[in-house]
C-alpha atoms as a PDB file:
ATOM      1  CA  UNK A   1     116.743 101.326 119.049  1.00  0.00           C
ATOM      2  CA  UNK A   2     120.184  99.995 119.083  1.00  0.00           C
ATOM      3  CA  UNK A   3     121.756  96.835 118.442  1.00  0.00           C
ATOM      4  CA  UNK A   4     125.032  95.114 117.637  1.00  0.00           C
ATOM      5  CA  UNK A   5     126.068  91.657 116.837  1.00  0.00           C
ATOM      6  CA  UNK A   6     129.584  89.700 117.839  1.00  0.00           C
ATOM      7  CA  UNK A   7     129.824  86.104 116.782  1.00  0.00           C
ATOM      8  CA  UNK A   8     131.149  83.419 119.139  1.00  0.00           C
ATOM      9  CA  UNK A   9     132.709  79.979 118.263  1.00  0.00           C
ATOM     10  CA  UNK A  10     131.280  77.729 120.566  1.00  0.00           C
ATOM     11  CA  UNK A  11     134.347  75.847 122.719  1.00  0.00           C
ATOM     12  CA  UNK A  12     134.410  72.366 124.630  1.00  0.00           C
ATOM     13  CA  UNK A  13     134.781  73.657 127.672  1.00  0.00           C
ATOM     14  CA  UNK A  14     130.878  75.625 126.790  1.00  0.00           C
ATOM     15  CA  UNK A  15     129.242  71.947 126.537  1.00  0.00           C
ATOM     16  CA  UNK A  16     128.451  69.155 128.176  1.00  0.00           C
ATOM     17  CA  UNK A  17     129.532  65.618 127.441  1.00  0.00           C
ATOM     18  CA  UNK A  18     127.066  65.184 124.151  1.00  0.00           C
ATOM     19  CA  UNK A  19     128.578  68.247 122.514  1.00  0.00           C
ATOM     20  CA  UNK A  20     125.213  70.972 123.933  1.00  0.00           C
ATOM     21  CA  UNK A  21     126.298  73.897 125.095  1.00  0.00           C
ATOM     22  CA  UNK A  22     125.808  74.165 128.945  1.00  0.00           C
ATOM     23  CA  UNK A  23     122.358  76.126 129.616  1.00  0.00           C
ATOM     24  CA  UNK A  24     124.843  78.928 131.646  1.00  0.00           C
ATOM     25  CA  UNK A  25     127.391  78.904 129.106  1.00  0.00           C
ATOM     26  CA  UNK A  26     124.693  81.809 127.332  1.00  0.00           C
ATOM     27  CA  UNK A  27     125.185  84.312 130.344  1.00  0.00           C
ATOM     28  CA  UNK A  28     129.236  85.156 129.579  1.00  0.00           C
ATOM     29  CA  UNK A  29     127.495  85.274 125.622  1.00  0.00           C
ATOM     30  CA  UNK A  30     124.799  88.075 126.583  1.00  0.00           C
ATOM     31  CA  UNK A  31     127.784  90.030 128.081  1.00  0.00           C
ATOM     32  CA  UNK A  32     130.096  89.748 125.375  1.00  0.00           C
ATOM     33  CA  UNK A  33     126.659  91.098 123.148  1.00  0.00           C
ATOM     34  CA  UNK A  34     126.397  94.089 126.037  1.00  0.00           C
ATOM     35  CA  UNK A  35     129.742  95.383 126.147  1.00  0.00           C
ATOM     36  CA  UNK A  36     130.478  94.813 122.682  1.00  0.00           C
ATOM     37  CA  UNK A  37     127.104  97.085 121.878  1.00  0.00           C
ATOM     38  CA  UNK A  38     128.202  99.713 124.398  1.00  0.00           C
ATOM     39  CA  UNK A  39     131.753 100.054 123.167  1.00  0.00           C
ATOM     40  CA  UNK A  40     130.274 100.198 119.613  1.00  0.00           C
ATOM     41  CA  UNK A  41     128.940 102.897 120.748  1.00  0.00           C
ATOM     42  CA  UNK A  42     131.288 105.113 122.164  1.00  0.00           C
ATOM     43  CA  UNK A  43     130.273 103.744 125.595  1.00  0.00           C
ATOM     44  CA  UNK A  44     132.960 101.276 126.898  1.00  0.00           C
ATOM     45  CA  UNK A  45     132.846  99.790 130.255  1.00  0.00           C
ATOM     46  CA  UNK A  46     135.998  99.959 131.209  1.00  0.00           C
ATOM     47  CA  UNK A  47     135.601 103.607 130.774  1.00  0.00           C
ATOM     48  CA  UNK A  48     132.318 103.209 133.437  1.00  0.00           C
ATOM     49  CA  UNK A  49     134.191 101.192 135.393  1.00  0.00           C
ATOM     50  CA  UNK A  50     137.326 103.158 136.107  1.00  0.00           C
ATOM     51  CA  UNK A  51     134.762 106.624 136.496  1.00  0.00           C
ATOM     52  CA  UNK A  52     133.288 104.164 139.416  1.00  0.00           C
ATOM     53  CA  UNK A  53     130.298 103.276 137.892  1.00  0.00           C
ATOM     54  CA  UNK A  54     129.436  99.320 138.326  1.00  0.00           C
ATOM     55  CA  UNK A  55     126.041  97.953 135.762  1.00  0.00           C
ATOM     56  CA  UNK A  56     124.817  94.879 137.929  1.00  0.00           C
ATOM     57  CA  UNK A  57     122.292  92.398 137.158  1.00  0.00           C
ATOM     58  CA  UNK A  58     118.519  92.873 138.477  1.00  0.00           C
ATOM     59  CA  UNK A  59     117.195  90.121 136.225  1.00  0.00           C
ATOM     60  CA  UNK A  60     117.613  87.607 133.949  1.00  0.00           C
ATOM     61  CA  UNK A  61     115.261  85.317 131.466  1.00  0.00           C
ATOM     62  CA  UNK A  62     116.143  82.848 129.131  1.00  0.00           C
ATOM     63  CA  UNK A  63     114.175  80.881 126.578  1.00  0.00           C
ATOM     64  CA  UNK A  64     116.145  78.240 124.971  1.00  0.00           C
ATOM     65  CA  UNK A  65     114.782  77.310 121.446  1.00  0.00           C
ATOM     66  CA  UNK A  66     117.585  74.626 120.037  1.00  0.00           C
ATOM     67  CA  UNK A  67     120.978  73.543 121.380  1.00  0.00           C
ATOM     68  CA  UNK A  68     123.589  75.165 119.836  1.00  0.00           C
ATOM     69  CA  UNK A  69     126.588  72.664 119.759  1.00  0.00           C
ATOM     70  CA  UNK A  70     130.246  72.406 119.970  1.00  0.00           C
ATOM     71  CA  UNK A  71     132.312  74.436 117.491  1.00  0.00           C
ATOM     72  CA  UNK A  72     129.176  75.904 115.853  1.00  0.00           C
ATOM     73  CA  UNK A  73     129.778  79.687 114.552  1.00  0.00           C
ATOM     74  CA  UNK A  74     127.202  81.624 116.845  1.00  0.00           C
ATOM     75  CA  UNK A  75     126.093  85.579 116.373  1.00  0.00           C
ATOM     76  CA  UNK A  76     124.696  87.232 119.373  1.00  0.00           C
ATOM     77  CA  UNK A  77     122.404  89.831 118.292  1.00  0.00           C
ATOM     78  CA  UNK A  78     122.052  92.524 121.342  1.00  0.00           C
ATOM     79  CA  UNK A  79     119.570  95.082 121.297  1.00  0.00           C
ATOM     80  CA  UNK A  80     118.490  97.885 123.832  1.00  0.00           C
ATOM     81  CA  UNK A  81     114.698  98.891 122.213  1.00  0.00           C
ATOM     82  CA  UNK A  82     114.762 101.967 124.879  1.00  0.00           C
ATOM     83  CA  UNK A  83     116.715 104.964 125.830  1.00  0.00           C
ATOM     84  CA  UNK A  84     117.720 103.573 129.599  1.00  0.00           C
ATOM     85  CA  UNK A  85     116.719 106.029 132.570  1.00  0.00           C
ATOM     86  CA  UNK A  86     117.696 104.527 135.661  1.00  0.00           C
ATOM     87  CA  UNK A  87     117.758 100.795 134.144  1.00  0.00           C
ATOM     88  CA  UNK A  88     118.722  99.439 131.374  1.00  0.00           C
ATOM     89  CA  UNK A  89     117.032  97.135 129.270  1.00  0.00           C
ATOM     90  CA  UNK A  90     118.635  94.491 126.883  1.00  0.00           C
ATOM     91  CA  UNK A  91     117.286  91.788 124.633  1.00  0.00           C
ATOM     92  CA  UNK A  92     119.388  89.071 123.055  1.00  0.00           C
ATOM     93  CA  UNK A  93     119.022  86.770 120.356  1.00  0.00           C
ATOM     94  CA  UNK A  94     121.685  83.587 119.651  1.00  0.00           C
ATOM     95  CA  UNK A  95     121.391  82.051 115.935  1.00  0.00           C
ATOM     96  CA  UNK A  96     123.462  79.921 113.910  1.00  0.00           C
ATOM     97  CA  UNK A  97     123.221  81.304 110.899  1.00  0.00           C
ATOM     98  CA  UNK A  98     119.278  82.401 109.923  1.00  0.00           C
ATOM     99  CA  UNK A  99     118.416  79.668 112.685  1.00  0.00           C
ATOM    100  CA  UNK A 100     117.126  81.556 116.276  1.00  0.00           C
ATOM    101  CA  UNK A 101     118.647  79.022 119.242  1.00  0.00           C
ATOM    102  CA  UNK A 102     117.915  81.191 122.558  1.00  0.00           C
ATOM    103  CA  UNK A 103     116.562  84.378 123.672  1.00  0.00           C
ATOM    104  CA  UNK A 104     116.784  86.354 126.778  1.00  0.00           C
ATOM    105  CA  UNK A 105     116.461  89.662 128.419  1.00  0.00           C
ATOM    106  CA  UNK A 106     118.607  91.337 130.942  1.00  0.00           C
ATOM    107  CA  UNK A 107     117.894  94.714 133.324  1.00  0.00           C
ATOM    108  CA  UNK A 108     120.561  96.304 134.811  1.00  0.00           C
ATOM    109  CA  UNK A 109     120.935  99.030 137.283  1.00  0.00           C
ATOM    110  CA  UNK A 110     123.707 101.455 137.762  1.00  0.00           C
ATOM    111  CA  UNK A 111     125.566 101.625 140.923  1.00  0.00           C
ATOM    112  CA  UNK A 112     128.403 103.605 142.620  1.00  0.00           C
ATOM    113  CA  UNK A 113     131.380 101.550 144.228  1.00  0.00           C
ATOM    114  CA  UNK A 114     129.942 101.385 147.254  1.00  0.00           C
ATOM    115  CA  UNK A 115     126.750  99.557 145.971  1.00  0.00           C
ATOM    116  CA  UNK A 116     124.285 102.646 145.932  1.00  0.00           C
ATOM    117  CA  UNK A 117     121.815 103.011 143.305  1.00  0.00           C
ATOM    118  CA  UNK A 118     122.771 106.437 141.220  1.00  0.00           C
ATOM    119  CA  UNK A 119     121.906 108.190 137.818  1.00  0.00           C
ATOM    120  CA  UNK A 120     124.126 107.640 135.189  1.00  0.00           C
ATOM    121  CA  UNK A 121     126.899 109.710 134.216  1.00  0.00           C
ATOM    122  CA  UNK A 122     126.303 112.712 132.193  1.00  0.00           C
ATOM    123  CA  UNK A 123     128.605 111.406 129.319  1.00  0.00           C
ATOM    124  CA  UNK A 124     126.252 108.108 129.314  1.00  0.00           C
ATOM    125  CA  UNK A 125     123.165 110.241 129.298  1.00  0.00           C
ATOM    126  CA  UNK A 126     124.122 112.453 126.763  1.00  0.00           C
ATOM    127  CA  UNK A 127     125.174 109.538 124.292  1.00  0.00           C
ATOM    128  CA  UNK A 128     121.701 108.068 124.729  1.00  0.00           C
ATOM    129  CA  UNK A 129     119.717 110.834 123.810  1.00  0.00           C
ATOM    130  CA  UNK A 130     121.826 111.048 120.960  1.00  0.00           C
ATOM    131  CA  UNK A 131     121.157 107.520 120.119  1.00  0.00           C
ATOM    132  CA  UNK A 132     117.614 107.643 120.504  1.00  0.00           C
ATOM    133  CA  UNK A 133     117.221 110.836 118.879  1.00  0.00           C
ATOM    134  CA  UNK A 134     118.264 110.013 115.198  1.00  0.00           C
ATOM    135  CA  UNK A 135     121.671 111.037 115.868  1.00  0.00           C
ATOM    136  CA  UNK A 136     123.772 108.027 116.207  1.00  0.00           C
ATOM    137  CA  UNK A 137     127.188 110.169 115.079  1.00  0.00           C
END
């Protein structure tokens, strides 16, 4: 397993007229908590990106617990519980503080620039197995 955790200040523009963050406003949050766990990791997608590797969404769930409000101090705790294959499997969890507002999940598939499904690149592969081995140099 691997995880990281980025916190985000909730702005005006993320809620509605009471001061609740927007239901969607949690989607740009998930990937801030992807990238940011991939870069932590030696893994950055800019670096996927410019090797012409694209990481779309396949799906998306989202369980809202409590509304996280305007200006609050948010961490988004990211965690991939399995070395990724094909897909790649993320969990999230959004708190304020030791309080758990939303979960969700995300699966992703990579893709080459055309939009064809393809295996990873070796680089990604080989970090992974690293990761999930009980080397996480």
């Amino acid at each position: 397993m691997i995880q990281s955790r980025v916190q985000i200040t909730v702005r005006y523009a993320e809620t509605d007229m009471m001061g609740v963050v927007y239901h969607g406003s949690y989607l740009p949050w998930f990937e801030v908590g992807r990238t940011t766990l991939l870069k932590e990791h030696g893994l950055s997608y800019r670096d996927l990106e410019a090797a012409g590797y694209r990481l779309p969404v396949l799906e998306v769930s989202v369980k809202y617990l409590k509304p996280a409000l305007y200006d609050d101090v948010l961490t988004v705790v990211t965690t991939m519980a399995e070395k990724p294959l094909l897909r790649i499997k993320l969990s999230y969890e959004v708190c304020r503080g030791a309080e758990l507002l939303v979960t969700g999940q995300t699966m992703h598939a990579f893709i080459d620039r055309q939009g064809r499904p393809v295996r990873p690149p070796p680089n990604f592969t080989e970090r992974m197995n690293e990761l999930f081995s009980g080397g996480q140099a």
